[in-house]
N, C-alpha and C. Protein backbone atom coordinates (compact mmCIF):
# COMPACT_ATOMS: atom_id res chain seq x y z
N UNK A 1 39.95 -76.99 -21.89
CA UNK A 1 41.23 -77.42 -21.36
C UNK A 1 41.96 -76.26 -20.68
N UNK A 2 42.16 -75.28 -21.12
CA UNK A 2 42.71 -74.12 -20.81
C UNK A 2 42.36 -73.46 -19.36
N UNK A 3 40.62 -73.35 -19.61
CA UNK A 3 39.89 -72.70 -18.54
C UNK A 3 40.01 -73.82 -17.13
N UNK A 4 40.33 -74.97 -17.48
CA UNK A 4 40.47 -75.92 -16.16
C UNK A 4 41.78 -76.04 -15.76
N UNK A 5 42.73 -75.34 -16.65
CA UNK A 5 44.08 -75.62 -16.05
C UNK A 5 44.16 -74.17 -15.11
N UNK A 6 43.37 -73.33 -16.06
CA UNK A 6 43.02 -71.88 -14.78
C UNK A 6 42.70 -71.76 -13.83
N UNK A 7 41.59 -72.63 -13.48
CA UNK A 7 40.71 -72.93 -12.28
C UNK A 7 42.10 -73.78 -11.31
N UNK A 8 42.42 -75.19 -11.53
CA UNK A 8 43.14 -75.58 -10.97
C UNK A 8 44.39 -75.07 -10.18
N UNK A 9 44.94 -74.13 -11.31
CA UNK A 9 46.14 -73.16 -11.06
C UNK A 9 45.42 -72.20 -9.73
N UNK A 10 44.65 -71.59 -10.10
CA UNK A 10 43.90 -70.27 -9.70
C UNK A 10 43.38 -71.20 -7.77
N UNK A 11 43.39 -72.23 -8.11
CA UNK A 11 42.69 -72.88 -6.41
C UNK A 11 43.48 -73.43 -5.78
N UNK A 12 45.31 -73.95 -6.37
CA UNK A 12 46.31 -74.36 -5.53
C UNK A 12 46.88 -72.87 -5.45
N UNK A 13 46.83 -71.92 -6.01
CA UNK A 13 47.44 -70.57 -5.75
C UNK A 13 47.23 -70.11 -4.08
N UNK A 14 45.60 -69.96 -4.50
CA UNK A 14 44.63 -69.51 -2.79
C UNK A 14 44.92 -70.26 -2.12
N UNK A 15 45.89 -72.36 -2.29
CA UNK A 15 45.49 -72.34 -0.89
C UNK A 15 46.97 -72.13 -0.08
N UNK A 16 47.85 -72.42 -1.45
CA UNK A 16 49.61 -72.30 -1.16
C UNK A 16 49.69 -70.93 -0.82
N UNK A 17 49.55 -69.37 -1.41
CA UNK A 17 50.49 -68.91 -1.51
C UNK A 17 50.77 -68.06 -0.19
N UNK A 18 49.60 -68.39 0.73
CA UNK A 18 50.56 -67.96 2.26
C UNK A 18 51.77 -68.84 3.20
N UNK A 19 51.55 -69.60 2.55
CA UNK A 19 52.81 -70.97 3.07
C UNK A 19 53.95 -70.37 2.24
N UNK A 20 54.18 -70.24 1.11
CA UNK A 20 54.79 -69.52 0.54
C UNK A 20 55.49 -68.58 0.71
N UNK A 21 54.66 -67.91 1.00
CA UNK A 21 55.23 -66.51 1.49
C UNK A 21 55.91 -66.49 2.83
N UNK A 22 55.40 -67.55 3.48
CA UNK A 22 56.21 -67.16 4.85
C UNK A 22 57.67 -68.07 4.67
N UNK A 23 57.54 -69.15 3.98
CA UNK A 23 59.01 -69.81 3.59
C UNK A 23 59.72 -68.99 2.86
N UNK A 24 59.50 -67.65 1.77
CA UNK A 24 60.06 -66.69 1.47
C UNK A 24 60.63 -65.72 2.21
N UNK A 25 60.01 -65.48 3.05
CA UNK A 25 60.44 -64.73 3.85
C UNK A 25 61.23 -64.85 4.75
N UNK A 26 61.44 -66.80 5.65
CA UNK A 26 61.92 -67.20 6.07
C UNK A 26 63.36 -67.23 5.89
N UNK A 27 63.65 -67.60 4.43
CA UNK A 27 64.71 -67.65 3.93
C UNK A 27 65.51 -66.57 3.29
N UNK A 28 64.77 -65.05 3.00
CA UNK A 28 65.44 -64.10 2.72
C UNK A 28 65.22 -62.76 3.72
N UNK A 29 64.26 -62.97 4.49
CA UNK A 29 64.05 -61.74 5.68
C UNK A 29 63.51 -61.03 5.86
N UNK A 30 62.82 -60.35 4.22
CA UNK A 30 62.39 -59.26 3.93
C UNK A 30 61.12 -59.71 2.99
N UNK A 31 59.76 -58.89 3.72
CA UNK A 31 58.72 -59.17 3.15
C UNK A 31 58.71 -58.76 1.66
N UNK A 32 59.39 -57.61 1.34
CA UNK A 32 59.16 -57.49 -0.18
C UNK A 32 59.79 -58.21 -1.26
N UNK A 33 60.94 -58.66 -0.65
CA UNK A 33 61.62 -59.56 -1.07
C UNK A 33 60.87 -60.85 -1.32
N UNK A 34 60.62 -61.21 -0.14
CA UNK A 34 59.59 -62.87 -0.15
C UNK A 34 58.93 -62.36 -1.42
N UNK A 35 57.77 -61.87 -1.49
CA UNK A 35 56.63 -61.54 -2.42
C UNK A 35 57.12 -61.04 -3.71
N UNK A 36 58.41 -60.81 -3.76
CA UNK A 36 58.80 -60.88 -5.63
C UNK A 36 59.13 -62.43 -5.80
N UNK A 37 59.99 -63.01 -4.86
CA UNK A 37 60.33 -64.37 -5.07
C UNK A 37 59.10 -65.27 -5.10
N UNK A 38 58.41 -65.50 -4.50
CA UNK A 38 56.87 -66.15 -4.60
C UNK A 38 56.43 -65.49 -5.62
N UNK A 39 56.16 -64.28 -6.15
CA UNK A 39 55.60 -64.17 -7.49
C UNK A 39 56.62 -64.58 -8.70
N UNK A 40 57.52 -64.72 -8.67
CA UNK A 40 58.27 -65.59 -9.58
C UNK A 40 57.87 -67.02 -9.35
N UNK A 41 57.77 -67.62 -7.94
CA UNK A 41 57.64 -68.85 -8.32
C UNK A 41 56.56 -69.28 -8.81
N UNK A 42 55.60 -68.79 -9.13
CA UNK A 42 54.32 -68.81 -9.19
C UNK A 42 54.04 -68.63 -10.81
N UNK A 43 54.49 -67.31 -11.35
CA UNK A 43 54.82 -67.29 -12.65
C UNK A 43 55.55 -68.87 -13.28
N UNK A 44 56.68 -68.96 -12.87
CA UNK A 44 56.98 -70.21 -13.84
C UNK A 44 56.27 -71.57 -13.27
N UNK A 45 55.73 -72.02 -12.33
CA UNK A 45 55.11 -72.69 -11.65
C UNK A 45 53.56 -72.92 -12.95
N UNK A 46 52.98 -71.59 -13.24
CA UNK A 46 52.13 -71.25 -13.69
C UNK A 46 52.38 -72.12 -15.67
N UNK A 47 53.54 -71.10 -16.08
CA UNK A 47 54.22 -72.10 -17.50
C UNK A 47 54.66 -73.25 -17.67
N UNK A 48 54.78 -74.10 -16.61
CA UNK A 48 55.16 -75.93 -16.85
C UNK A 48 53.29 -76.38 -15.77
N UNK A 49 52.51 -75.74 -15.80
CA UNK A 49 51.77 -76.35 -14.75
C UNK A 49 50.92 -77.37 -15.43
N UNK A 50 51.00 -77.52 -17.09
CA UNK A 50 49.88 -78.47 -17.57
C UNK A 50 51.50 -79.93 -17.19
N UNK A 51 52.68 -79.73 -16.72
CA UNK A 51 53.64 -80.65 -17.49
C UNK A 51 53.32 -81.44 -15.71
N UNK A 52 53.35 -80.43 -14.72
CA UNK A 52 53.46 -81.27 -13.13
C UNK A 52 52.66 -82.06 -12.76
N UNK A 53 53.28 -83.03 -12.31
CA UNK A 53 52.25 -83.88 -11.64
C UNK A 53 51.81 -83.31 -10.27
N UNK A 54 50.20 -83.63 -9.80
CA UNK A 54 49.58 -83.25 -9.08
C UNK A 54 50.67 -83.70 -7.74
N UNK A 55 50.73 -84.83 -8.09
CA UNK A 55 51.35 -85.17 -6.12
C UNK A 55 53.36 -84.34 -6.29
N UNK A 56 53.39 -84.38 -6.90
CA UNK A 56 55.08 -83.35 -6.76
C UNK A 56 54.93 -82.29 -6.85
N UNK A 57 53.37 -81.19 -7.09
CA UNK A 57 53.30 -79.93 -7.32
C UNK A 57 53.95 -79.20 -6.35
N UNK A 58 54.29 -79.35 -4.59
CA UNK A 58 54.68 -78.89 -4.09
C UNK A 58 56.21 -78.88 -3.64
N UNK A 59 56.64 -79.84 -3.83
CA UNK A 59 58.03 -80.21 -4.20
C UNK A 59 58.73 -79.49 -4.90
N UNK A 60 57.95 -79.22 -6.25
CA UNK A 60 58.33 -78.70 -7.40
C UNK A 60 58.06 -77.06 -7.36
N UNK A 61 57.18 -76.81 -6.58
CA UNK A 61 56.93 -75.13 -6.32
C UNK A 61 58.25 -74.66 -5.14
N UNK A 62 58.50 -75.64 -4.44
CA UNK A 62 59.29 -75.24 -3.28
C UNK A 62 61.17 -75.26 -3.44
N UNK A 63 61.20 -76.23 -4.95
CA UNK A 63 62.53 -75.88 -5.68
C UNK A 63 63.02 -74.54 -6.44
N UNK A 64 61.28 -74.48 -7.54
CA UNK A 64 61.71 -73.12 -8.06
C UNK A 64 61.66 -72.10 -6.61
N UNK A 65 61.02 -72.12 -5.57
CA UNK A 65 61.66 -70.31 -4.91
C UNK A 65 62.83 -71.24 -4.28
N UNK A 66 63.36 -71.80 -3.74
CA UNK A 66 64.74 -71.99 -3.37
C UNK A 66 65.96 -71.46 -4.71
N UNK A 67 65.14 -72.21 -5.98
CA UNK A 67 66.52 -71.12 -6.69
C UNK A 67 66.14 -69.79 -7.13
N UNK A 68 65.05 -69.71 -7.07
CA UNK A 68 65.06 -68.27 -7.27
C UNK A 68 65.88 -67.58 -5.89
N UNK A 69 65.39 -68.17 -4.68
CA UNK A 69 66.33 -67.52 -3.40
C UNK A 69 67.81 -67.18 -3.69
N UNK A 70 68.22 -68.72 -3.81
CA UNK A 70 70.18 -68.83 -3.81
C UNK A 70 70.29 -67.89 -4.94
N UNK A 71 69.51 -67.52 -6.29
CA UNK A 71 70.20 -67.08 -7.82
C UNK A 71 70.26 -65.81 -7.43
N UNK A 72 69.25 -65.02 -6.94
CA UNK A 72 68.96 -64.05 -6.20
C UNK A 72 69.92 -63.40 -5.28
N UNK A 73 70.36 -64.32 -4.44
CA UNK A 73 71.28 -64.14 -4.15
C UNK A 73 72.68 -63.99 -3.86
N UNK A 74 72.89 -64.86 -4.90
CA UNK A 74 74.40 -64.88 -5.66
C UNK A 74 74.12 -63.51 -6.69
N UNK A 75 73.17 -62.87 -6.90
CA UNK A 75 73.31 -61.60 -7.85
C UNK A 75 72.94 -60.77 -7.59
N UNK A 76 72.34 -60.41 -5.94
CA UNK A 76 72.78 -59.22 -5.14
C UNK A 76 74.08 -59.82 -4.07
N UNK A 77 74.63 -60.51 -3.91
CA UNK A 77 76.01 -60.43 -3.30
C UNK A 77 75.22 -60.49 -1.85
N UNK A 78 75.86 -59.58 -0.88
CA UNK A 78 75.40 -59.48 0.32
C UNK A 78 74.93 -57.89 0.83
N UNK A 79 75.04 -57.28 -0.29
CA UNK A 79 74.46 -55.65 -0.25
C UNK A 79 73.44 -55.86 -0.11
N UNK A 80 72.31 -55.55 0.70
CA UNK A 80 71.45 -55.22 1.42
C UNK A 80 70.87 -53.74 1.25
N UNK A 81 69.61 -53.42 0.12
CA UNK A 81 69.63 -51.64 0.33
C UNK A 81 68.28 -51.67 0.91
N UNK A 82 68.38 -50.72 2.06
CA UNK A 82 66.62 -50.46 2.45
C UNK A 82 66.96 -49.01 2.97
N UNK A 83 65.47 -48.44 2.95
CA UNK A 83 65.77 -47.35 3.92
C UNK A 83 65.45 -47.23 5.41
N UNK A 84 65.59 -46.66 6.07
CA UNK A 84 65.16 -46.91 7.33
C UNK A 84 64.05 -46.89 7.41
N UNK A 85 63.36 -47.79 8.11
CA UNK A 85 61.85 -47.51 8.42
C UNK A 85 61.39 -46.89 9.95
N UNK A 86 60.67 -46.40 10.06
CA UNK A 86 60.07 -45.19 10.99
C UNK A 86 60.31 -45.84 12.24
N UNK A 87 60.08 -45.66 13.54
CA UNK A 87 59.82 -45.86 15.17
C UNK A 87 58.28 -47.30 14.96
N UNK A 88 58.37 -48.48 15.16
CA UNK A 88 57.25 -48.58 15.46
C UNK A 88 56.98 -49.02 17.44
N UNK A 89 55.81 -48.89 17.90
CA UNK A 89 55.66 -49.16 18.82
C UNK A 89 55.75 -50.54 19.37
N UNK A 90 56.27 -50.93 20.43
CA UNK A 90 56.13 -52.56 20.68
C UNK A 90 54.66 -53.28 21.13
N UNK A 91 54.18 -54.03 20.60
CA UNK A 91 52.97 -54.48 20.59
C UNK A 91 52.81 -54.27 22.16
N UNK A 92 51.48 -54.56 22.37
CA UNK A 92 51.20 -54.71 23.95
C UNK A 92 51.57 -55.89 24.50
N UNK A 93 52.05 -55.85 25.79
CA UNK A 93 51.96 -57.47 26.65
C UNK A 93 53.68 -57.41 26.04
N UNK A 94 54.84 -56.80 25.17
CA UNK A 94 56.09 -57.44 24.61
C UNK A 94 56.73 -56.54 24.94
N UNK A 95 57.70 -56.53 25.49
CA UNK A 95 59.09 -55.80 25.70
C UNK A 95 60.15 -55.61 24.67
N UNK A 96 60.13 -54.27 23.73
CA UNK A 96 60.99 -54.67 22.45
C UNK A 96 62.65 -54.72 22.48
N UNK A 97 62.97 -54.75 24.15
CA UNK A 97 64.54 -55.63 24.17
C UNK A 97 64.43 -57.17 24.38
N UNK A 98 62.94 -57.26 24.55
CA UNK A 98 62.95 -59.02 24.78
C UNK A 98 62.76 -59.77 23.27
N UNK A 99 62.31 -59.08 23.04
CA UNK A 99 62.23 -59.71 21.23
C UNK A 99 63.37 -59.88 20.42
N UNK A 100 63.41 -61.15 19.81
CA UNK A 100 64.69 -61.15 18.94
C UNK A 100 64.42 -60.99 17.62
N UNK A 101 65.05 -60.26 16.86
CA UNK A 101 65.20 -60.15 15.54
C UNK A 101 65.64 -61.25 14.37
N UNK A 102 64.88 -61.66 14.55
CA UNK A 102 65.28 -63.15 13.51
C UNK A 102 66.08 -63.27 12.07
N UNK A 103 65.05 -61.82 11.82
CA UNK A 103 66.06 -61.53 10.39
C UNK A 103 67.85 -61.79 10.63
N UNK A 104 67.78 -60.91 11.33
CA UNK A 104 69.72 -59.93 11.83
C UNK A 104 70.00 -61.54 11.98
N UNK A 105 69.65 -62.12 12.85
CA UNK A 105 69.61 -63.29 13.30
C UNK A 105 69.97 -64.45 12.72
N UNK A 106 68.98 -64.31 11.59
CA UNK A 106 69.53 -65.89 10.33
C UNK A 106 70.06 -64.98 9.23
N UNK A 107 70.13 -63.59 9.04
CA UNK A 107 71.22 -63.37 8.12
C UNK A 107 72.65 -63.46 8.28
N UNK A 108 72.92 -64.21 9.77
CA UNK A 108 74.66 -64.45 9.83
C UNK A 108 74.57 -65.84 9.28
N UNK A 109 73.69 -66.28 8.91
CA UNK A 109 74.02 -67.68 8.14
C UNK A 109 74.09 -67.07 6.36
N UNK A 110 75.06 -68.57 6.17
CA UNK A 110 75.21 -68.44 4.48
C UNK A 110 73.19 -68.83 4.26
N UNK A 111 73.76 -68.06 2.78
CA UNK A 111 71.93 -68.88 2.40
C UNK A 111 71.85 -70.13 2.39
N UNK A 112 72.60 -71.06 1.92
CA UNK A 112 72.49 -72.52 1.71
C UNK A 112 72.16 -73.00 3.31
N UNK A 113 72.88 -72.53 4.55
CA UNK A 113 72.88 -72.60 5.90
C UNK A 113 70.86 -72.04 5.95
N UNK A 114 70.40 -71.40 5.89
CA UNK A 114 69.61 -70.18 6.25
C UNK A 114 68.71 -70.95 5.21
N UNK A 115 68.57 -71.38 4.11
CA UNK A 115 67.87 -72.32 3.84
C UNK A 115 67.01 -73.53 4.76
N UNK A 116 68.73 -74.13 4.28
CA UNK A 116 68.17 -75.75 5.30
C UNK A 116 67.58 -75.43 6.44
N UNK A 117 67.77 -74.46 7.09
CA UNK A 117 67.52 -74.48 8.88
C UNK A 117 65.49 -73.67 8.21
N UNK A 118 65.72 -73.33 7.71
CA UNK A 118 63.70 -72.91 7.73
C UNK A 118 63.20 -73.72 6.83
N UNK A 119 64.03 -74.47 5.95
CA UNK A 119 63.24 -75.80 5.45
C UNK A 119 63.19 -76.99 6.41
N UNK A 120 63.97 -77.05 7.01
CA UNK A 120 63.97 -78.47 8.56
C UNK A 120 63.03 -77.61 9.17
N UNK A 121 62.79 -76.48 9.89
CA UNK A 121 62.15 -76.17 10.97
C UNK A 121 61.28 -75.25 10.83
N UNK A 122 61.01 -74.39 9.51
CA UNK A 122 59.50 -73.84 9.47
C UNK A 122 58.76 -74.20 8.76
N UNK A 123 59.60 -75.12 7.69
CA UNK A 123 58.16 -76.27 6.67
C UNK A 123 58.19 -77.39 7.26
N UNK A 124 59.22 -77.76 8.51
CA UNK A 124 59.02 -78.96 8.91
C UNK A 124 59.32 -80.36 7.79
N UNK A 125 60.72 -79.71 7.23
CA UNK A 125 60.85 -80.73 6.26
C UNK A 125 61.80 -82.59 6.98
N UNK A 126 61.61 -83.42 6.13
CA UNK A 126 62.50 -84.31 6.78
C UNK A 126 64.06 -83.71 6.59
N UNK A 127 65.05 -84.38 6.82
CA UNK A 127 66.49 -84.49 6.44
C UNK A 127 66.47 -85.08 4.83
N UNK A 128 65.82 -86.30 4.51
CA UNK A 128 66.01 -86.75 2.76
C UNK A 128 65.07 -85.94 2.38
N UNK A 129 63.85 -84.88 2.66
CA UNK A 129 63.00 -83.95 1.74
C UNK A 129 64.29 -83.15 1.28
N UNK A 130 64.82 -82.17 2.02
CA UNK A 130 65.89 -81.18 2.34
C UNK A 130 66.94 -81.87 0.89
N UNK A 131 67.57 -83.03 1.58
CA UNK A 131 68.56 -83.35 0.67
C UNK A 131 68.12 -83.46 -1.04
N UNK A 132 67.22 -83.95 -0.70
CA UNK A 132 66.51 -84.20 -1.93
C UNK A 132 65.77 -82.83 -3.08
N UNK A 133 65.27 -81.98 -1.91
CA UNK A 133 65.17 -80.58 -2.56
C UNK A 133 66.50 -79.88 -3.40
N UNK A 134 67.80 -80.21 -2.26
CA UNK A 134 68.80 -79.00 -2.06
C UNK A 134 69.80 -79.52 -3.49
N UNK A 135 69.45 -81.15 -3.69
CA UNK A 135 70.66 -81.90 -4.61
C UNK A 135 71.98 -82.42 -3.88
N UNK A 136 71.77 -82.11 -2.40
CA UNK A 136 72.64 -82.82 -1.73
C UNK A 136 72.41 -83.72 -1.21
N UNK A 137 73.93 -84.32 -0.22
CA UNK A 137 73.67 -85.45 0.50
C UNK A 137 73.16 -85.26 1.82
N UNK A 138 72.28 -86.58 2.45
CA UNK A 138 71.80 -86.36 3.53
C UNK A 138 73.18 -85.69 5.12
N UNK A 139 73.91 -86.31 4.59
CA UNK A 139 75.15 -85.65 5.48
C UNK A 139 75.17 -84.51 5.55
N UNK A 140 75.03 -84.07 4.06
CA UNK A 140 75.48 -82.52 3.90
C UNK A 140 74.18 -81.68 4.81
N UNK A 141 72.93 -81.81 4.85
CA UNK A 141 72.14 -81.03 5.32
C UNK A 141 72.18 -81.10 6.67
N UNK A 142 72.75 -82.70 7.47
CA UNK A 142 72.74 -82.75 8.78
C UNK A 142 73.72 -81.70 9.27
N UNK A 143 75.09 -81.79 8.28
CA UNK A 143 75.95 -81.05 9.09
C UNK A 143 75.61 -79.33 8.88
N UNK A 144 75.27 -79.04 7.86
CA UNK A 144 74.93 -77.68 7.79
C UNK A 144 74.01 -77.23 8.44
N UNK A 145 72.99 -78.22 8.47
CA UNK A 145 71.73 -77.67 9.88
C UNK A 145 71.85 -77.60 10.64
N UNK A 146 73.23 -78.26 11.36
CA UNK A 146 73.38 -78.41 13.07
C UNK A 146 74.37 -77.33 12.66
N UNK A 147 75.73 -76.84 11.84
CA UNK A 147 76.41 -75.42 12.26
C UNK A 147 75.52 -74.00 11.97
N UNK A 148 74.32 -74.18 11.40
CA UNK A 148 73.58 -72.84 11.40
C UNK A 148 73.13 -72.85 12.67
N UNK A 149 72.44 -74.28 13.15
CA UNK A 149 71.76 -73.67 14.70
C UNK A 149 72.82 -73.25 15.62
N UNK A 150 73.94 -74.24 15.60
CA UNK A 150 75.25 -73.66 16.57
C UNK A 150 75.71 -71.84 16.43
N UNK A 151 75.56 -71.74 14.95
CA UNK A 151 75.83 -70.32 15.43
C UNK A 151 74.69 -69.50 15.49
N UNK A 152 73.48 -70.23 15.40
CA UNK A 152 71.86 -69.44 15.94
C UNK A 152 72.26 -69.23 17.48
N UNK A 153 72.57 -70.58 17.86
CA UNK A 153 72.41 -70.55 19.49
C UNK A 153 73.94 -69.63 20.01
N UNK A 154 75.02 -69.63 19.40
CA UNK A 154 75.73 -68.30 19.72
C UNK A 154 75.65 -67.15 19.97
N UNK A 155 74.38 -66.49 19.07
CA UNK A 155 74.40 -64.88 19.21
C UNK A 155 72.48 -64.63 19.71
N UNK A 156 71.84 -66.11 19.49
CA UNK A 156 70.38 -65.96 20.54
C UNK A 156 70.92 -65.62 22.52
N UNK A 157 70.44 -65.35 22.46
CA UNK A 157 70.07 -64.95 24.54
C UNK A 157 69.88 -66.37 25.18
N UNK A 158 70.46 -66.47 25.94
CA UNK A 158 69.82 -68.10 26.52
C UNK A 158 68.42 -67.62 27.37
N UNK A 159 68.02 -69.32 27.07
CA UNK A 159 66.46 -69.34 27.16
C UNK A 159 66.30 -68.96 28.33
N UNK A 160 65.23 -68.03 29.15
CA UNK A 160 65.28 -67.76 30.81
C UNK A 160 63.53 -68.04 31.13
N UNK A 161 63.08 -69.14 32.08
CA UNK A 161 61.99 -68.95 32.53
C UNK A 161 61.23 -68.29 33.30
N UNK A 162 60.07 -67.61 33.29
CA UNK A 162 59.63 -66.67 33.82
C UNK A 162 58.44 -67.37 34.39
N UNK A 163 58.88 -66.91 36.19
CA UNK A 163 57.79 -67.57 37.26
C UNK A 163 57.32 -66.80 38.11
C-alpha cells in the first residue's frame, strides 16, 4: 500500500511539477521563491495524498500553492530582499530595451490581482475554475481580472508591428 502510494505520488510529481513551477513563478516573480512554494505544495500535497481524489488532485495541488502564495505573502509584507545580480547579456536576435520585465510588471498588482490574471491566462483557467479556486464570486474575479490587465496595459508599451 505504501510503496504504491509512492510510485503514484513519485509519477504525478514528474509529470506536474514543471507546470508548477512556472504558475509559481507566475504569481510571485522569483524563481527561488516559486521552488520553495512548489516544494511546500508538494510536501503537504504528499501528507493528505492517500485522502485526494484522483480527478481533483490538481485542483487541490493548485489551492495549496495559491495559499501558500497569498500566506507568504501577507508575512513578508511587500519587502522584497535580493541582491543584485550581475550584467547578463541579451540573448541573440532580442534587444534588451525591447523586452519587458514581467516581474516589475505584475508586481504593481495586489497578489489576489496577480493571481487571478496568471490563473485566467497562464493556466488558462475558466472564470468559475478561478472563482471556485479563489472562494470568490464569479464577479469578483471578472472585475479584478479586467483592473489588473487595465493597469498591465497602463505601464506595458503599446503593441508596435514590425514590417
Amino acid at each position: 500500500m505504501g510503496q504504491a502510494r509512492d510510485t503514484d505520488f513519485s509519477e504525478y510529481f514528474e509529470a506536474r511539477v514543471q507546470r508548477f513551477r512556472r504558475l509559481a513563478f507566475g504569481m510571485c516573480g522569483d524563481w527561488h521563491t516559486a521552488e520553495d512554494l512548489v516544494q511546500a505544495t508538494f510536501i503537504q500535497l504528499y501528507r493528505r495524498w492517500r485522502r485526494v481524489r484522483p480527478d481533483t488532485v490538481d485542483a487541490y495541488a493548485r489551492r495549496i500553492l495559491l495559499n501558500a502564495f497569498l500566506t507568504g505573502r501577507r508575512k513578508r509584507g511587500r519587502e522584497l530582499v535580493t541582491s543584485s545580480p550581475p550584467e547578463r547579456a541579451a540573448p541573440p536576435g532580442h534587444d534588451s530595451h525591447e523586452r519587458i520585465d514581467m516581474e516589475l510588471v505584475l508586481s504593481g498588482l495586489t497578489p489576489r490581482q496577480r493571481a487571478m490574471v496568471v490563473l485566467r491566462f497562464l493556466e488558462d483557467l475558466s472564470v468559475s475554475e478561478v472563482a471556485s479556486l479563489l472562494g470568490v464570486a464569479e464577479g469578483t474575479v471578472k472585475s479584478q481580472t479586467a483592473r489588473g490587465v487595465e493597469a498591465l496595459r497602463a505601464v506595458l508599451p503599446a503593441p508596435t508591428s514590425k514590417e
